[in-house]
Protein backbone atom coordinates (compact mmCIF):
# COMPACT_ATOMS: atom_id res chain seq x y z
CA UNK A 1 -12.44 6.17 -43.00
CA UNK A 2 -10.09 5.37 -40.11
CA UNK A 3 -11.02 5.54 -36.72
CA UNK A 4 -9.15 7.85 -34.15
CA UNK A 5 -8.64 6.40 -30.18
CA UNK A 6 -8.42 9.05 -27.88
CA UNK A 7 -6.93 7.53 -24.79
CA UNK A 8 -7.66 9.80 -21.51
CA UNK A 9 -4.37 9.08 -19.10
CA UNK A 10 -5.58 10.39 -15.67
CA UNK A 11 -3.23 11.28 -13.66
CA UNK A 12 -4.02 9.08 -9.65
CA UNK A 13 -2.96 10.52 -7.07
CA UNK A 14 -3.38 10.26 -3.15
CA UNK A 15 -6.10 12.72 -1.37
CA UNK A 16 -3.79 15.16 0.82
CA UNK A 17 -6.60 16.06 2.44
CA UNK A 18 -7.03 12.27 3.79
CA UNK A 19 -3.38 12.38 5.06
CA UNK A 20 -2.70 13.19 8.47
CA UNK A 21 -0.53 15.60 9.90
CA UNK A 22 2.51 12.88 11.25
CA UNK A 23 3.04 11.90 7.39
CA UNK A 24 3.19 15.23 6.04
CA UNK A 25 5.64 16.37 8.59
CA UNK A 26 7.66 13.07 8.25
CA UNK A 27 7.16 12.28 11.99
CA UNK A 28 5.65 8.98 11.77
CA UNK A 29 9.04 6.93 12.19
CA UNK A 30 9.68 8.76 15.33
CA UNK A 31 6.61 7.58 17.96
CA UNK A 32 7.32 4.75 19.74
CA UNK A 33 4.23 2.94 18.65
CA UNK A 34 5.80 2.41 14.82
CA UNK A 35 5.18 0.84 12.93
CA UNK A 36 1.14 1.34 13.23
CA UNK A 37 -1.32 -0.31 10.93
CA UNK A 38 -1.98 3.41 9.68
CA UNK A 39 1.64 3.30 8.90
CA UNK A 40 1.40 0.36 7.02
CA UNK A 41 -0.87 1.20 4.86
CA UNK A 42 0.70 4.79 4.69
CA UNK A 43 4.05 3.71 3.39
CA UNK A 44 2.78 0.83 1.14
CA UNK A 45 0.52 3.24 -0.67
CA UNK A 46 3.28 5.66 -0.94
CA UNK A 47 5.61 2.90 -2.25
CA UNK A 48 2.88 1.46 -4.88
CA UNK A 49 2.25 5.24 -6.12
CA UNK A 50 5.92 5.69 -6.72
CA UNK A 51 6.08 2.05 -8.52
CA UNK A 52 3.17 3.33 -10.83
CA UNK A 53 0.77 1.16 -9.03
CA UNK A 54 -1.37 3.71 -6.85
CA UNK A 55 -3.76 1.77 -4.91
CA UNK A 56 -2.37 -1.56 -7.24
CA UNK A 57 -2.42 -4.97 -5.80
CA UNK A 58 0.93 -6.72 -3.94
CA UNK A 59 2.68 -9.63 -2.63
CA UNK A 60 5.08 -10.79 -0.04
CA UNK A 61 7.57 -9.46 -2.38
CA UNK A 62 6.48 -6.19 -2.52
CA UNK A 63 6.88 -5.94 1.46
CA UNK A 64 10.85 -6.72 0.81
CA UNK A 65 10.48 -3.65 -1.45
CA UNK A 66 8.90 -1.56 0.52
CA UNK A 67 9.92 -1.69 4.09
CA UNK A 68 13.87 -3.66 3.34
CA UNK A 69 14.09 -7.56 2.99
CA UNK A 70 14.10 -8.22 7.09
CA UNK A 71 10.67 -6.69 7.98
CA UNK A 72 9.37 -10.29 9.14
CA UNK A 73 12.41 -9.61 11.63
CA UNK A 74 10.35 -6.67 12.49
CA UNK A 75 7.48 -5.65 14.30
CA UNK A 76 6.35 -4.59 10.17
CA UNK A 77 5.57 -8.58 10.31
CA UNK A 78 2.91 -8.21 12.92
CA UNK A 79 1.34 -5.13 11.40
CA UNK A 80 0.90 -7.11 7.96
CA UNK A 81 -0.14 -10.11 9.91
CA UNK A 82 -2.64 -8.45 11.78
CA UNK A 83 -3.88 -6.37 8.77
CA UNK A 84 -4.21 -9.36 6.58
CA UNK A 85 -6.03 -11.04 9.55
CA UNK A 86 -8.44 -8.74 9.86
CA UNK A 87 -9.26 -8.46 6.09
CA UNK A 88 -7.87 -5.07 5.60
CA UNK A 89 -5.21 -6.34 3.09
CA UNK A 90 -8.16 -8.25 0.98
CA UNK A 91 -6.38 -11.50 -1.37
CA UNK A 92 -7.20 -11.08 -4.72
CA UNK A 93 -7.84 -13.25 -7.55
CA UNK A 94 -4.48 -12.43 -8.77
CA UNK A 95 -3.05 -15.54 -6.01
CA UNK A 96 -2.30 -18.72 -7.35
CA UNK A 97 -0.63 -21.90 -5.79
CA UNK A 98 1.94 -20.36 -3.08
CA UNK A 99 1.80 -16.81 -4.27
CA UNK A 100 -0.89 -14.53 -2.51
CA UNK A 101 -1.88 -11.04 -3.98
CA UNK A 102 -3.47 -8.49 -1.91
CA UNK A 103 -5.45 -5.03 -2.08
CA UNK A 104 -5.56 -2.70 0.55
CA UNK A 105 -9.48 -2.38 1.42
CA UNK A 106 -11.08 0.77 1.58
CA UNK A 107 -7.75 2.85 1.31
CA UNK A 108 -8.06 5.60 3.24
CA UNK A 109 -5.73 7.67 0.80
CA UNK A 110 -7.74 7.32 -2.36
CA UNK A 111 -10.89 9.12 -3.34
């Protein structure tokens, strides 16, 4: 007798309900105080969703990806700084030598 896998693919998605207003109206960009942390964190878990990574882990390299290769020409630079600073982008056991991984902690977007 052979044995049948059933593999359940669920579909992750971010909570609109979690997303505020200035996102869903594509505003964000526009106030003068952007890039925000909130913004940040917005556009990174957009970017990691679209990659097929929804609330995945990244590096420095992903940063090039998602916000263009001069964002530590950028006020983006101090935003990451400060978020990986204050433990909101958490390193991960994924970092080795030179190379550091992160998770965003508690993601606001994610149920």
């Amino acid at each position: 007798m052979s044995s049948l896998k059933i593999l359940k693919l669920e579909r992750i998605t971010m909570n609109k309900n979690k997303i505020p207003y200035k996102y869903l109206m594509n505003l964000w960009r526009t106030f003068p105080s952007y890039p925000t942390q909130q913004d940040v964190i917005y556009e990174l878990s957009v970017y990691l969703l679209k990659d097929g990574r929804p609330n995945g882990e990244f590096s420095h390299q992903t940063f090039n990806s998602a916000f263009g290769g001069d964002w530590e020409k950028t006020k983006h630079k101090q935003v990451i700084e400060s978020l990986i600073e204050e433990n909101k982008f958490q390193e991960t056991g994924k970092s080795s030598g030179s190379k550091k991984w992160y998770k965003i902690k508690d993601n606001p977007y994610y149920p």
